[in-house]
Each structure stands twice: as structure tokens, then as C-alpha cells.
N, C-alpha and C. Protein backbone atom coordinates (compact mmCIF):
# COMPACT_ATOMS: atom_id res chain seq x y z
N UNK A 1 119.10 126.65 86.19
CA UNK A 1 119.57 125.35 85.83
C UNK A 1 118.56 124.69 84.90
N UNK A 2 118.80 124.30 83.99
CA UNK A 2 118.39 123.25 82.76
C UNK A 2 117.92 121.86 82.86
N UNK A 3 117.52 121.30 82.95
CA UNK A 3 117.35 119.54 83.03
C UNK A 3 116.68 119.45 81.66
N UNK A 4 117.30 118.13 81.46
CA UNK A 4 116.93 117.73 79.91
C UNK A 4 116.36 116.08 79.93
N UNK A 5 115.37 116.31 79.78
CA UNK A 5 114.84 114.67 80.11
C UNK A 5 114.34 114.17 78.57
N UNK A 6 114.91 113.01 78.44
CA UNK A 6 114.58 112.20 77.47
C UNK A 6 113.40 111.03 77.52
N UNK A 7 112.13 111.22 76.74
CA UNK A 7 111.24 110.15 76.55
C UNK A 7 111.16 109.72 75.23
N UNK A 8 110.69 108.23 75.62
CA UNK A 8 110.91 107.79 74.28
C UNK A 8 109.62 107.49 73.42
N UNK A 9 108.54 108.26 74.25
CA UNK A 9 107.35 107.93 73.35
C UNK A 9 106.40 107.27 73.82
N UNK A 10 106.20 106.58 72.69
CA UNK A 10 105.06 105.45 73.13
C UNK A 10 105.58 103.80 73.33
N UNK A 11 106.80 103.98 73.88
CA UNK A 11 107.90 102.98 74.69
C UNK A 11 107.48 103.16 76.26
N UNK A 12 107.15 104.57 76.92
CA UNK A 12 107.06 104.65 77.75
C UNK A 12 108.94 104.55 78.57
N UNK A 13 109.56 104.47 78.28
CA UNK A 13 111.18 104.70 78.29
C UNK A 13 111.59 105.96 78.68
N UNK A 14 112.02 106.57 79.61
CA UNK A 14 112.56 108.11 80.29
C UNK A 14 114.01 107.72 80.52
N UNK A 15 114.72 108.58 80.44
CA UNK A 15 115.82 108.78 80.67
C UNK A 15 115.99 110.29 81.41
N UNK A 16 115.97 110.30 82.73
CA UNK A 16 116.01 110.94 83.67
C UNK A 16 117.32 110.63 84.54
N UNK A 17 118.27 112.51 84.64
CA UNK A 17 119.53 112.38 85.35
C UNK A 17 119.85 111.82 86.27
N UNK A 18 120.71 111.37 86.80
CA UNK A 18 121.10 110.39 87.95
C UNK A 18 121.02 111.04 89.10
N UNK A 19 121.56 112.25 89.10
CA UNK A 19 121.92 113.58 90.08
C UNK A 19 120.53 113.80 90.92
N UNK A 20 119.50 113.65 89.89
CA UNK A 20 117.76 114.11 90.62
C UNK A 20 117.94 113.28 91.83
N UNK A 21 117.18 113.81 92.95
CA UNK A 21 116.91 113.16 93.74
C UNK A 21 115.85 112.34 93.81
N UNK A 22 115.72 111.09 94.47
CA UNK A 22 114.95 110.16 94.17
C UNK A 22 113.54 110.26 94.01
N UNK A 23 112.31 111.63 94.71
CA UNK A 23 111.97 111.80 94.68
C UNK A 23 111.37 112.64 93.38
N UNK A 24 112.46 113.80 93.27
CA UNK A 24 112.09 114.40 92.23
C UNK A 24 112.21 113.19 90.53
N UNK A 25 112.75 112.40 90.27
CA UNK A 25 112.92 111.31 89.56
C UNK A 25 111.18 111.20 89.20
N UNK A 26 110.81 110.49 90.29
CA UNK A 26 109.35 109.49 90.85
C UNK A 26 108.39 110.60 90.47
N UNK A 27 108.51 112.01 90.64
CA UNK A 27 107.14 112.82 90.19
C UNK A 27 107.56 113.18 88.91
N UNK A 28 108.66 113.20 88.24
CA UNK A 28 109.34 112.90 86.54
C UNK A 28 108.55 112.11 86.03
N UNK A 29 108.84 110.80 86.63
CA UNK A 29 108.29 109.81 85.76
C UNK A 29 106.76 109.43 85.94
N UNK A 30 106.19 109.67 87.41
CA UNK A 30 104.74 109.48 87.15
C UNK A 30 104.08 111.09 86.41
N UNK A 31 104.50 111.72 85.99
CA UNK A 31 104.30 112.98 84.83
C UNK A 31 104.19 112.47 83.37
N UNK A 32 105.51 111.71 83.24
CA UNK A 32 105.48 111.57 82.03
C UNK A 32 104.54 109.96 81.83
N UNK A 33 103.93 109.87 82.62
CA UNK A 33 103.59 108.30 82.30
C UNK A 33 102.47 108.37 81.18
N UNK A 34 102.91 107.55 80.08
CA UNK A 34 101.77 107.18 78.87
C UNK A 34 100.77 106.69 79.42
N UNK A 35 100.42 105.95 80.36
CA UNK A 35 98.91 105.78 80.33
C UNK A 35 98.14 106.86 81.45
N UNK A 36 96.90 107.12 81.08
CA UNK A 36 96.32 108.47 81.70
C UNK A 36 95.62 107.87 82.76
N UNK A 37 95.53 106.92 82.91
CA UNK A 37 94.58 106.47 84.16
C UNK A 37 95.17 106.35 85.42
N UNK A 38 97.22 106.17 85.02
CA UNK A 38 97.89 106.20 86.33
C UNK A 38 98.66 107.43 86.41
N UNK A 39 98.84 107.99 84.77
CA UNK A 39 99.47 109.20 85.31
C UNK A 39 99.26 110.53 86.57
N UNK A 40 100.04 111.08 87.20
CA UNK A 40 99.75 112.01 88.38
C UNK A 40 99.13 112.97 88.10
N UNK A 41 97.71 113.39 88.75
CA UNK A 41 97.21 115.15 88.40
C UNK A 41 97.78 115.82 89.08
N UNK A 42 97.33 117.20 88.84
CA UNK A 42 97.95 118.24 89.33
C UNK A 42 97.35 118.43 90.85
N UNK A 43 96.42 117.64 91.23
CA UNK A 43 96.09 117.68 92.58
C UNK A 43 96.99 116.41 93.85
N UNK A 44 97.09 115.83 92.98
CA UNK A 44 98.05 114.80 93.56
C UNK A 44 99.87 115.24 93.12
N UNK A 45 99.69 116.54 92.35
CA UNK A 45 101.44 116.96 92.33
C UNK A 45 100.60 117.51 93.55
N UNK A 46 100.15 118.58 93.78
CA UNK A 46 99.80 119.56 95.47
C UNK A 46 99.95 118.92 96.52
N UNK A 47 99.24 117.56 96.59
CA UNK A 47 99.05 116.78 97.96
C UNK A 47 100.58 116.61 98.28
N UNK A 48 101.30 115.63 97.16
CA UNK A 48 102.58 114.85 97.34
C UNK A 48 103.46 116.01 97.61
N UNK A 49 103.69 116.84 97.61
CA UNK A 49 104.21 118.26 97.91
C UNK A 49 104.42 118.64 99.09
């Protein structure tokens, strides 16, 4: 399966499917987050896991 997520840059704007579950959404968008000081590491994808 495919997912196609739309960002809009340096808008900080995602367009993420409705279908995701709420969770998977929330580690979408703290991934894609433009600023690096709140975005999620890869140790905090492991923990939240």
C-alpha cells in the first residue's frame, strides 16, 4: 500500500489521509515538522513505539 502525503514546505502545512489512524497521523506530522528543535528523533520514533 502507497500513502501519499502532501507538505507544503516552509508553510509547515501537511495534508495527511483521513483513513490514518490518529496516531499514525501524529508521528506523520511530528516527522515532518519544519522546526528541528521539536521535530521527533529516531529515538523518540523507538520509545513512542
Amino acid at each position: 500500500m502507497k500513502v501519499y502525503v502532501c507538505n507544503s514546505g516552509s508553510q509547515g502545512k501537511t495534508n495527511i489521509p483521513s483513513w490514518l489512524s490518529p496516531d499514525t497521523r501524529n508521528l506523520i506530522r511530528r516527522t515532518l515538522d519544519p522546526n528541528l528543535a521539536t521535530r521527533i528523533t529516531i529515538v523518540e520514533i523507538k520509545e513512542d513505539g
